[in-house]
Protein backbone atom coordinates (compact mmCIF):
# COMPACT_ATOMS: atom_id res chain seq x y z
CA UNK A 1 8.25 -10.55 21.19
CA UNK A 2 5.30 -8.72 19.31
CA UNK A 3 4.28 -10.50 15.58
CA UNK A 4 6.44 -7.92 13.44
CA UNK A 5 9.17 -8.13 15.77
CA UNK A 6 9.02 -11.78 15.23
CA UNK A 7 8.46 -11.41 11.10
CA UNK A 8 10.76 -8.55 10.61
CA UNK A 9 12.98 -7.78 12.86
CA UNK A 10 12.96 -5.40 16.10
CA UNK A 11 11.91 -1.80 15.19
CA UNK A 12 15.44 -0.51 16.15
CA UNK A 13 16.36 -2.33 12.48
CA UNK A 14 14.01 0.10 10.90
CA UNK A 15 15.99 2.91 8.94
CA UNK A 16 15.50 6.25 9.69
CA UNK A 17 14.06 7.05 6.74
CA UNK A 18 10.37 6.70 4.69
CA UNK A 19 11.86 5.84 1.46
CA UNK A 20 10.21 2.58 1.45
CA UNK A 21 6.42 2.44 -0.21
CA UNK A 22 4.24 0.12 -1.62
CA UNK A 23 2.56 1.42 -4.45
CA UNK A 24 -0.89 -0.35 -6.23
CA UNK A 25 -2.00 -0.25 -9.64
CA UNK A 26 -5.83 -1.58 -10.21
CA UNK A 27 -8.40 -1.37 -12.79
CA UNK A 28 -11.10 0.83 -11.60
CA UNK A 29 -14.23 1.23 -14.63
CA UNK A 30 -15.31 4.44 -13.12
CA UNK A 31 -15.18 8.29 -12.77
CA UNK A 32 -17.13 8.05 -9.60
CA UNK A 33 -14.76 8.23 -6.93
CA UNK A 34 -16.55 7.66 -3.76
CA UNK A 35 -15.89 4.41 -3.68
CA UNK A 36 -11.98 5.33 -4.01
CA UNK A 37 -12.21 8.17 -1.65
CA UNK A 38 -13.36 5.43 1.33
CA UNK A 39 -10.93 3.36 0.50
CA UNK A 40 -8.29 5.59 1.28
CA UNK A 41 -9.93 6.48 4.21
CA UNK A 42 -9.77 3.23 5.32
CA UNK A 43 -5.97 2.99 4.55
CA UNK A 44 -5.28 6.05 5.81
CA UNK A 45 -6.87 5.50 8.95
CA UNK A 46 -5.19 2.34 9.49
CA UNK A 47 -1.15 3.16 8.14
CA UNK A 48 -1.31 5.47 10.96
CA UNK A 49 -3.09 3.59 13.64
CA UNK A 50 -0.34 1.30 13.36
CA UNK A 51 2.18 3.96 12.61
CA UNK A 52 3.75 2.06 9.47
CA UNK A 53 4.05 4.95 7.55
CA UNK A 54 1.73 7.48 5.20
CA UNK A 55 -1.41 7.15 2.80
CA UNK A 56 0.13 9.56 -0.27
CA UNK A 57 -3.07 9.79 -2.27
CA UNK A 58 -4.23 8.19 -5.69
CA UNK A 59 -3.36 9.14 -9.72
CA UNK A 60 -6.22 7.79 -11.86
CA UNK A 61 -7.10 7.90 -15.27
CA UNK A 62 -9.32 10.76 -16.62
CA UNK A 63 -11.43 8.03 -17.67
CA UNK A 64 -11.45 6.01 -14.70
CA UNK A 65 -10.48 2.97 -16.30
CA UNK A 66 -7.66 2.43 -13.73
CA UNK A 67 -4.86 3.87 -11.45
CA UNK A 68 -2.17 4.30 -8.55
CA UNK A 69 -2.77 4.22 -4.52
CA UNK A 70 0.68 5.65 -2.95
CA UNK A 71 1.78 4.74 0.63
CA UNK A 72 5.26 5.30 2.28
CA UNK A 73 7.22 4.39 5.30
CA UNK A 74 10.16 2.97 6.94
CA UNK A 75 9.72 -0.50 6.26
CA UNK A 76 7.72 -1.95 3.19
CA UNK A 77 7.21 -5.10 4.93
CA UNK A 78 5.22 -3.47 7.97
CA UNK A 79 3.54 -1.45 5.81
CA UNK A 80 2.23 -4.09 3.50
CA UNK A 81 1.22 -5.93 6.18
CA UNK A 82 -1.06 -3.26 7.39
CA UNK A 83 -2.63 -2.53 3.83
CA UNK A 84 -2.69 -6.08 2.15
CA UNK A 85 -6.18 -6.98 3.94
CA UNK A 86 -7.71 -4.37 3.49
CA UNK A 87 -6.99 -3.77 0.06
CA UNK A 88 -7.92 -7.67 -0.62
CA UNK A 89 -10.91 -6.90 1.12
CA UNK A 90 -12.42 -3.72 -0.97
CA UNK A 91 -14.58 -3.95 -3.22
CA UNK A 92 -13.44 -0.52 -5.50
CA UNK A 93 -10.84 -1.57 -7.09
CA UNK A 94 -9.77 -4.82 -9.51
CA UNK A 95 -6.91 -6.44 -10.49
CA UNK A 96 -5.30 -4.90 -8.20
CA UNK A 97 -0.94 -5.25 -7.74
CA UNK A 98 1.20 -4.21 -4.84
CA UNK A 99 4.87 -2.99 -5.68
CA UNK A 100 6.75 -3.91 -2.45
CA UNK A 101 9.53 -1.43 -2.91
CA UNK A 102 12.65 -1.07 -0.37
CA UNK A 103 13.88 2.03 -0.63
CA UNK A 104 14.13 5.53 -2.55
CA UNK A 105 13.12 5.25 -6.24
CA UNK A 106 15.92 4.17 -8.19
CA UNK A 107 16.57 1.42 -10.98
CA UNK A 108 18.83 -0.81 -8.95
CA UNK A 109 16.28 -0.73 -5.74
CA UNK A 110 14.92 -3.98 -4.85
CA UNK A 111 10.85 -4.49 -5.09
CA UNK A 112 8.55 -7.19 -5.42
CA UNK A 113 5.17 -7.22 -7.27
CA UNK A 114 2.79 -9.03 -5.37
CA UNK A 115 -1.08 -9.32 -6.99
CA UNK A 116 -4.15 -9.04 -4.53
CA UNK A 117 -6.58 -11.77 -4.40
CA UNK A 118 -10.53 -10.62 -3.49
CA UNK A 119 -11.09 -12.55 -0.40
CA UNK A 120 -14.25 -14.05 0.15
């Protein structure tokens, strides 16, 4: 039994669906992107390496001072999983928090805010 099998369940749980997402707010102080831009890479490359879902793209503020990295897929969990290190790793963006959400956008959907730490 594989570690996410073992953590969340065999893959046949998964619904059918990529309703799921985990959605990050952060400070950023800039209106240089680059720094953004390889981010996503990074998390883009990785979601589907693992095939956990989709990188959705980024809203930030005119002025830089902060914004939104999107991500969807069957099962926030997984998903988080993939994208928590990485995210905890980087460098770009501050403050950062995860909304763990578990399914379509609605009011009475469960999610979980979860902040990201820099690790050393």
């Amino acid at each position: 039994m594989g570690i996410f099998s073992r953590l969340f369940g065999s893959e046949s749980r998964d619904p059918p669906n990529a309703d799921h997402a985990v959605i990050v707010h952060f400070d950023y102080g800039s209106t240089d992107l680059a720094a953004l831009f390889q981010l996503e890479e990074q998390l883009e490359r990785s979601i589907s390496n693992a095939g956990v879902g989709e990188f959705d793209g980024n809203e930030v503020a005119v002025d830089g001072s902060d914004g939104f990295l999107y991500m969807y897929g069957p099962n926030a969990d997984r998903l988080f999983v993939v994208v928590r290190p990485i995210l905890e790793r980087s460098s770009a963006i501050r403050n950062a928090v995860a909304t763990v959400r578990y399914g379509p956008p609605s009011h009475d959907v469960r999610s979980v805010n979860i902040p990201l730490y820099p690790q050393a």
